[in-house]
N, C-alpha and C. Protein backbone atom coordinates (compact mmCIF):
# COMPACT_ATOMS: atom_id res chain seq x y z
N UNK A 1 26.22 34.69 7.25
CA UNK A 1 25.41 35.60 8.03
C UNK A 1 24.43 36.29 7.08
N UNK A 2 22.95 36.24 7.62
CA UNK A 2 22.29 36.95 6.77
C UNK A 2 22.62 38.48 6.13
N UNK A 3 22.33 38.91 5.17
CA UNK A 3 22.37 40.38 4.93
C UNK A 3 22.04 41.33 6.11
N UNK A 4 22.64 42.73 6.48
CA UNK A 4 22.15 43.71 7.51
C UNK A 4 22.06 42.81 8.94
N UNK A 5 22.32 41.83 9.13
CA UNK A 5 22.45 41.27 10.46
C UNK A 5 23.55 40.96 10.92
N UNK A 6 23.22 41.19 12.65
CA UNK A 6 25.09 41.39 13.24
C UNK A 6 24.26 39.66 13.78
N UNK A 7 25.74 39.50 14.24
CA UNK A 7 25.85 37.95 14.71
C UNK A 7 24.85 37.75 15.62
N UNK A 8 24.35 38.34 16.89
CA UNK A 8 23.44 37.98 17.53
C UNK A 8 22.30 37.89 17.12
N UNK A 9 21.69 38.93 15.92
CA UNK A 9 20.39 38.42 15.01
C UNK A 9 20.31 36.94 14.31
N UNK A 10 22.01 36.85 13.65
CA UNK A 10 21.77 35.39 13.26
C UNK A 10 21.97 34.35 13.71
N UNK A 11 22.40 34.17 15.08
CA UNK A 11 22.89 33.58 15.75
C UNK A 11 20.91 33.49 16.35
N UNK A 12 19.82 34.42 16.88
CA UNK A 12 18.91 33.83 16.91
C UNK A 12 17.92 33.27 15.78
N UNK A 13 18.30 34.01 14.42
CA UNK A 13 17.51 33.55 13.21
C UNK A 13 17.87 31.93 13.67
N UNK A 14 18.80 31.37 13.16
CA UNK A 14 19.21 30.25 12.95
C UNK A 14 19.09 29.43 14.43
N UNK A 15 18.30 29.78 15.47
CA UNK A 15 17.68 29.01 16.53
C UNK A 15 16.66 28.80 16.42
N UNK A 16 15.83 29.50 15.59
CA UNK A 16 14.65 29.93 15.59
C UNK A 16 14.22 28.84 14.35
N UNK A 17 14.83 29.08 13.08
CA UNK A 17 15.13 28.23 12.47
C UNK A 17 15.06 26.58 12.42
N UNK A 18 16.54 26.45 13.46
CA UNK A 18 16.28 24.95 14.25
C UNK A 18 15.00 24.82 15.17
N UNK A 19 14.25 25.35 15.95
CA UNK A 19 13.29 24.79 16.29
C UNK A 19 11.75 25.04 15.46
N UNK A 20 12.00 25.76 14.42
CA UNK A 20 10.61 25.83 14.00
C UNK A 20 10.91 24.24 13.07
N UNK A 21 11.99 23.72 12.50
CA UNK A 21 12.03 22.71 12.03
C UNK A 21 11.80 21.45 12.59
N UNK A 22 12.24 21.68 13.54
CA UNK A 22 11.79 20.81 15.20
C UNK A 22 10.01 20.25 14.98
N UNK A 23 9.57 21.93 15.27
CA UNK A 23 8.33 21.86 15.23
C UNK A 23 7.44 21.09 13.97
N UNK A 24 7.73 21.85 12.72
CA UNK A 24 7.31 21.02 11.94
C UNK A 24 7.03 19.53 11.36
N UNK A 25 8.14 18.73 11.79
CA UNK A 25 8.89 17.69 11.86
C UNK A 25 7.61 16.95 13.23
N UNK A 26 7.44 17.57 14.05
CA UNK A 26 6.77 16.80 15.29
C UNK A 26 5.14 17.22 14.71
N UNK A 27 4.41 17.98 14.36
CA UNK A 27 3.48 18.29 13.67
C UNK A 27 3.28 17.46 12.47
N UNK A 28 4.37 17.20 11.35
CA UNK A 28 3.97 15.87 10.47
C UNK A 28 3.58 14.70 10.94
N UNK A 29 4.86 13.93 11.92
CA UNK A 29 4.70 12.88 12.62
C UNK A 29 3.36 12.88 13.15
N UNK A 30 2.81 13.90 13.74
CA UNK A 30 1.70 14.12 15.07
C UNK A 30 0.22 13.47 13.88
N UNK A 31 0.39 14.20 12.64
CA UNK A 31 -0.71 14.47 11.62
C UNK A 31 -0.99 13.04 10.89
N UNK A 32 0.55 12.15 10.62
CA UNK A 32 0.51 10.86 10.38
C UNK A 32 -0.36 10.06 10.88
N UNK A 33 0.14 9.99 12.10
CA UNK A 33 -0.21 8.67 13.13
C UNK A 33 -2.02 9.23 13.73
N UNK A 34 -2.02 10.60 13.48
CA UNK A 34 -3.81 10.42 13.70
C UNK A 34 -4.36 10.40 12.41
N UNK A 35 -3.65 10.53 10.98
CA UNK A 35 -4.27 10.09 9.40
C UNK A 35 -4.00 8.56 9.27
N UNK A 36 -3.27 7.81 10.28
CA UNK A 36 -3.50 6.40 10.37
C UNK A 36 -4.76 5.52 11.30
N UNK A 37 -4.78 6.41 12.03
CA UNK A 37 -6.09 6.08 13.04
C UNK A 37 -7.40 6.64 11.82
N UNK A 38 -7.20 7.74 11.59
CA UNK A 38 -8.66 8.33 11.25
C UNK A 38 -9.04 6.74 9.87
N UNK A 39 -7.83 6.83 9.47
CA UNK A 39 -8.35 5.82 7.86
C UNK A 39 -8.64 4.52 8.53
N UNK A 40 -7.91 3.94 9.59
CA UNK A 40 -8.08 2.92 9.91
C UNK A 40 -9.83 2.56 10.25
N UNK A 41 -10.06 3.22 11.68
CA UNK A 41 -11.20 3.53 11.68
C UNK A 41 -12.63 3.93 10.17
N UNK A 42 -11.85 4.33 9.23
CA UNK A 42 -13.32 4.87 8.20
C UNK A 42 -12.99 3.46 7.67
N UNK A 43 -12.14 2.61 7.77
CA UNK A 43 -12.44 1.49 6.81
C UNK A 43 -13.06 0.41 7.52
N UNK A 44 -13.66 0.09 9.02
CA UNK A 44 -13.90 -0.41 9.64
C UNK A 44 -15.31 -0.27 9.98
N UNK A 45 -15.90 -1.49 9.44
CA UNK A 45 -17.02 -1.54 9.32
C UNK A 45 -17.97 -1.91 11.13
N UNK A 46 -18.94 -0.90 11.52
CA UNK A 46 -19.53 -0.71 12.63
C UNK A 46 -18.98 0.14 13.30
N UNK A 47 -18.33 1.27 12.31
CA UNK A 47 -17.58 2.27 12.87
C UNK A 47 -18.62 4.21 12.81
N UNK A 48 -19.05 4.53 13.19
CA UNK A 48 -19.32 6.07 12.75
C UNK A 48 -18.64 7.24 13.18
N UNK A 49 -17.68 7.34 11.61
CA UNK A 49 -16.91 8.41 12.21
C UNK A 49 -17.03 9.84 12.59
N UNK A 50 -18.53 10.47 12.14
CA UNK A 50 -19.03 11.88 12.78
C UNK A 50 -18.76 12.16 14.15
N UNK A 51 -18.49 11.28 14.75
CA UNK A 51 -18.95 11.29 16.31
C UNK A 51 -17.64 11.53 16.98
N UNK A 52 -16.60 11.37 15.61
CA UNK A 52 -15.46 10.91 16.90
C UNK A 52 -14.08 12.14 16.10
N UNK A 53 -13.60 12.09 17.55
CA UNK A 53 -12.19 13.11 16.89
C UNK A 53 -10.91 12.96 17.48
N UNK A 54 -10.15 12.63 16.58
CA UNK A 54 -8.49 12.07 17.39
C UNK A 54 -7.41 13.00 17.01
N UNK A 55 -6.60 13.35 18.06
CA UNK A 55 -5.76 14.09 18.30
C UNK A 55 -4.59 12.83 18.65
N UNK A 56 -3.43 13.25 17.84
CA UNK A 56 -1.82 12.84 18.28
C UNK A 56 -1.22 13.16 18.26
N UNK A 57 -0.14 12.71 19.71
CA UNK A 57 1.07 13.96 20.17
C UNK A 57 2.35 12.33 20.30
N UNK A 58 2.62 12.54 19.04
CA UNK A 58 3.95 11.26 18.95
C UNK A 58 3.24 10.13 19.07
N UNK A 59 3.76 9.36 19.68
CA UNK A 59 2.34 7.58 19.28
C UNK A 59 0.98 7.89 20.34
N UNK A 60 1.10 8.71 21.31
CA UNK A 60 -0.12 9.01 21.89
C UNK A 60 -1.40 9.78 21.54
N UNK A 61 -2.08 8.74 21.14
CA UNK A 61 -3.36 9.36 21.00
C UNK A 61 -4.90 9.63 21.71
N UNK A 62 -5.49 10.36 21.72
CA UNK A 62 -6.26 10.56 22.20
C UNK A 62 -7.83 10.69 21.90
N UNK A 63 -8.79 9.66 21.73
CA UNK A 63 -9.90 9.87 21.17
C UNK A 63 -11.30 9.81 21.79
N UNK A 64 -11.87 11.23 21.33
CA UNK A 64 -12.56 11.76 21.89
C UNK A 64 -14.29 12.09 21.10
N UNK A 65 -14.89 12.10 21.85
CA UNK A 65 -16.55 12.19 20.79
C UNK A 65 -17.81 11.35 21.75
N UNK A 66 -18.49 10.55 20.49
CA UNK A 66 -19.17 9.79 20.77
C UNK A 66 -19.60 8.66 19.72
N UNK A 67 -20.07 7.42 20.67
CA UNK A 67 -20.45 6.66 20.01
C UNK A 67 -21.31 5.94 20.29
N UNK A 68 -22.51 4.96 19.74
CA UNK A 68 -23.61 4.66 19.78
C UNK A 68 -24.00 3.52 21.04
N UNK A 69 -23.18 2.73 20.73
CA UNK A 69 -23.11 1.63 21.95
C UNK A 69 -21.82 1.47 22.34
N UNK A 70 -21.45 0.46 23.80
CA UNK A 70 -21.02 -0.13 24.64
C UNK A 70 -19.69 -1.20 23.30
N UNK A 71 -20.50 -1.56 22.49
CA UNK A 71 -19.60 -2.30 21.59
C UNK A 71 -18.89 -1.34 20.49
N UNK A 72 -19.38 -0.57 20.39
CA UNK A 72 -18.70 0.44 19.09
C UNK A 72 -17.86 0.91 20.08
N UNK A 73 -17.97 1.56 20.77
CA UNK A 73 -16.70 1.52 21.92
C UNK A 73 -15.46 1.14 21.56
N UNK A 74 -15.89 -0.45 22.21
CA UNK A 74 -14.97 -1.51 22.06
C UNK A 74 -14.51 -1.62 21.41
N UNK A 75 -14.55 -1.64 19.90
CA UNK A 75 -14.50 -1.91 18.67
C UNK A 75 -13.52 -0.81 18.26
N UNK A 76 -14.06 0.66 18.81
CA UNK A 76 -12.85 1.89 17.99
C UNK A 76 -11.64 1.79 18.76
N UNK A 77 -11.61 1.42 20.65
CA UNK A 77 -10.47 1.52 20.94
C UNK A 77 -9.25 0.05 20.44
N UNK A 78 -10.46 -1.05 20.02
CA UNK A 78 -9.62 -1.96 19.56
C UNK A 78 -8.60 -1.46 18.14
N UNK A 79 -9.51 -0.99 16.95
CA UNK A 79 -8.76 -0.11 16.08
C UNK A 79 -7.89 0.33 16.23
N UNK A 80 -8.20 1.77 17.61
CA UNK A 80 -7.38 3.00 17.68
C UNK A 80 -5.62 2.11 18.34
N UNK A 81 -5.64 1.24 19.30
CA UNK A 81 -4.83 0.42 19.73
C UNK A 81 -4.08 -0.34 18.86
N UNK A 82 -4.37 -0.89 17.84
CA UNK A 82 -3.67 -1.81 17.09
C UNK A 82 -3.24 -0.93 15.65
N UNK A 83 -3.52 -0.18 15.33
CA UNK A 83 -2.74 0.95 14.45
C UNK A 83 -1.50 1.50 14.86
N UNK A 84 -0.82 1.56 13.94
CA UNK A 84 0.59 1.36 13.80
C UNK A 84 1.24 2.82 13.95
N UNK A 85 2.20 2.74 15.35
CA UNK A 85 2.50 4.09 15.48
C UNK A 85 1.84 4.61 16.82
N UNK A 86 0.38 3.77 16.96
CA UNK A 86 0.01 4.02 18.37
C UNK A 86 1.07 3.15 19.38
N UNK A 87 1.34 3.51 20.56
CA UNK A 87 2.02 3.39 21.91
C UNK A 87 1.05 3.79 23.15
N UNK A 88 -0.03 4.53 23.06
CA UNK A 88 -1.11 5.05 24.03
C UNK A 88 -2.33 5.45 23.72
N UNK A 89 -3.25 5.13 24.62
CA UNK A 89 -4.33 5.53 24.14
C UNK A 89 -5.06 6.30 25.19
N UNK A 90 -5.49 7.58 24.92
CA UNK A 90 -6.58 8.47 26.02
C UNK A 90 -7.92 8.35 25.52
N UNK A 91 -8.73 7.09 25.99
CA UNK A 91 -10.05 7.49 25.71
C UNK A 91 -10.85 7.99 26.06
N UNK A 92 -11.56 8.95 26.04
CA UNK A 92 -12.16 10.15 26.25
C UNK A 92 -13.47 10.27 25.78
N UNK A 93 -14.21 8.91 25.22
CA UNK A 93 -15.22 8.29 24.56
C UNK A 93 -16.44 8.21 25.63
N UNK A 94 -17.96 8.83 25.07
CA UNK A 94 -18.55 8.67 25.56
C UNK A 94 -20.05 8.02 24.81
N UNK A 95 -20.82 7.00 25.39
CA UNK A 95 -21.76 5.95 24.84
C UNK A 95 -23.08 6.73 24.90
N UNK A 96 -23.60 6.98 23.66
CA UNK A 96 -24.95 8.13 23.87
C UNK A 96 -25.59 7.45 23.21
N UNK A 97 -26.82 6.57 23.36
CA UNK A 97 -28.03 5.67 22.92
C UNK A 97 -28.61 6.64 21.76
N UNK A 98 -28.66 6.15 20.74
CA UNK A 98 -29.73 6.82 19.83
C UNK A 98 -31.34 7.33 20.32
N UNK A 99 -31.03 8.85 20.05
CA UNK A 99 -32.74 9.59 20.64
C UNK A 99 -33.82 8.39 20.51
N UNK A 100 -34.61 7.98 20.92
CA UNK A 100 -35.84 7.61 21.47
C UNK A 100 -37.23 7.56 20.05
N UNK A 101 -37.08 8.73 19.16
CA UNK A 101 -37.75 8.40 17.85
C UNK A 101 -36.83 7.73 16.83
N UNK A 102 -35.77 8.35 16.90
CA UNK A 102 -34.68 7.23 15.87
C UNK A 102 -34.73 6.36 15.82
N UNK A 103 -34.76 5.74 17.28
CA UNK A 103 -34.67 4.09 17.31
C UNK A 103 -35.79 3.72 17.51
N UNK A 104 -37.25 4.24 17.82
CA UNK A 104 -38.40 4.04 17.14
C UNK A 104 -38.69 3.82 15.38
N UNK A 105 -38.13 4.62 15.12
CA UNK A 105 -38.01 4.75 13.30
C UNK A 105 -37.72 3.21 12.99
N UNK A 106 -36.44 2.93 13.23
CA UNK A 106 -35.82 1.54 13.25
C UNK A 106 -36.74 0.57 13.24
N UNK A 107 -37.62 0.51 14.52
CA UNK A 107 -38.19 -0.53 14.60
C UNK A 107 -39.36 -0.85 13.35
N UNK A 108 -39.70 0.55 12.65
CA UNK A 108 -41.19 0.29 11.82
C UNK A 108 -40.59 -0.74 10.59
């Protein structure tokens, strides 16, 4: 029993305890499996990762932002899907054409 504490203080310390370890424990896991997506993705070439932001809650992930075309799309949820540890995917991805002088620029 801790010092100056009657049993019902430690009796909640040590709940409190068990679930903040809980917590932590599901917060590593959570931090993994979207530091496996995020690397997967930066090593994947036709990928831009400014645009995009993934959140994971156990193998479910969820990725959210933007990206340039219809195929980069394709391409990140193929990634985000075949990384290890994913089980789900929420895509939440939306296709925004490069502004109108940008892709003027391009063409000169």
């Amino acid at each position: 029993m801790a010092c100056g504490c009657n049993s019902t203080d430690a009796n909640d310390l040590k709940r409190e305890a068990t679930q903040l370890g809980k917590t932590a424990q599901r917060a590593a896991t959570n931090a993994t499996v979207a530091g496996k997506v995020n690397a997967a993705l930066a090593l994947r070439k036709g990928v831009e990762m400014k645009g995009l932001h993934i959140e994971a809650e156990g193998g479910k992930v969820t990725i959210s932002g933007h990206v340039r075309t219809p195929e980069e799309k394709k391409l990140v949820l193929e990634v985000v899907n075949n990384t290890r540890g994913v089980d789900q995917v929420v895509d939440k991805l939306r296709v925004e054409a490069e502004s109108k002088p940008a892709a003027d620029a391009l063409k000169k």
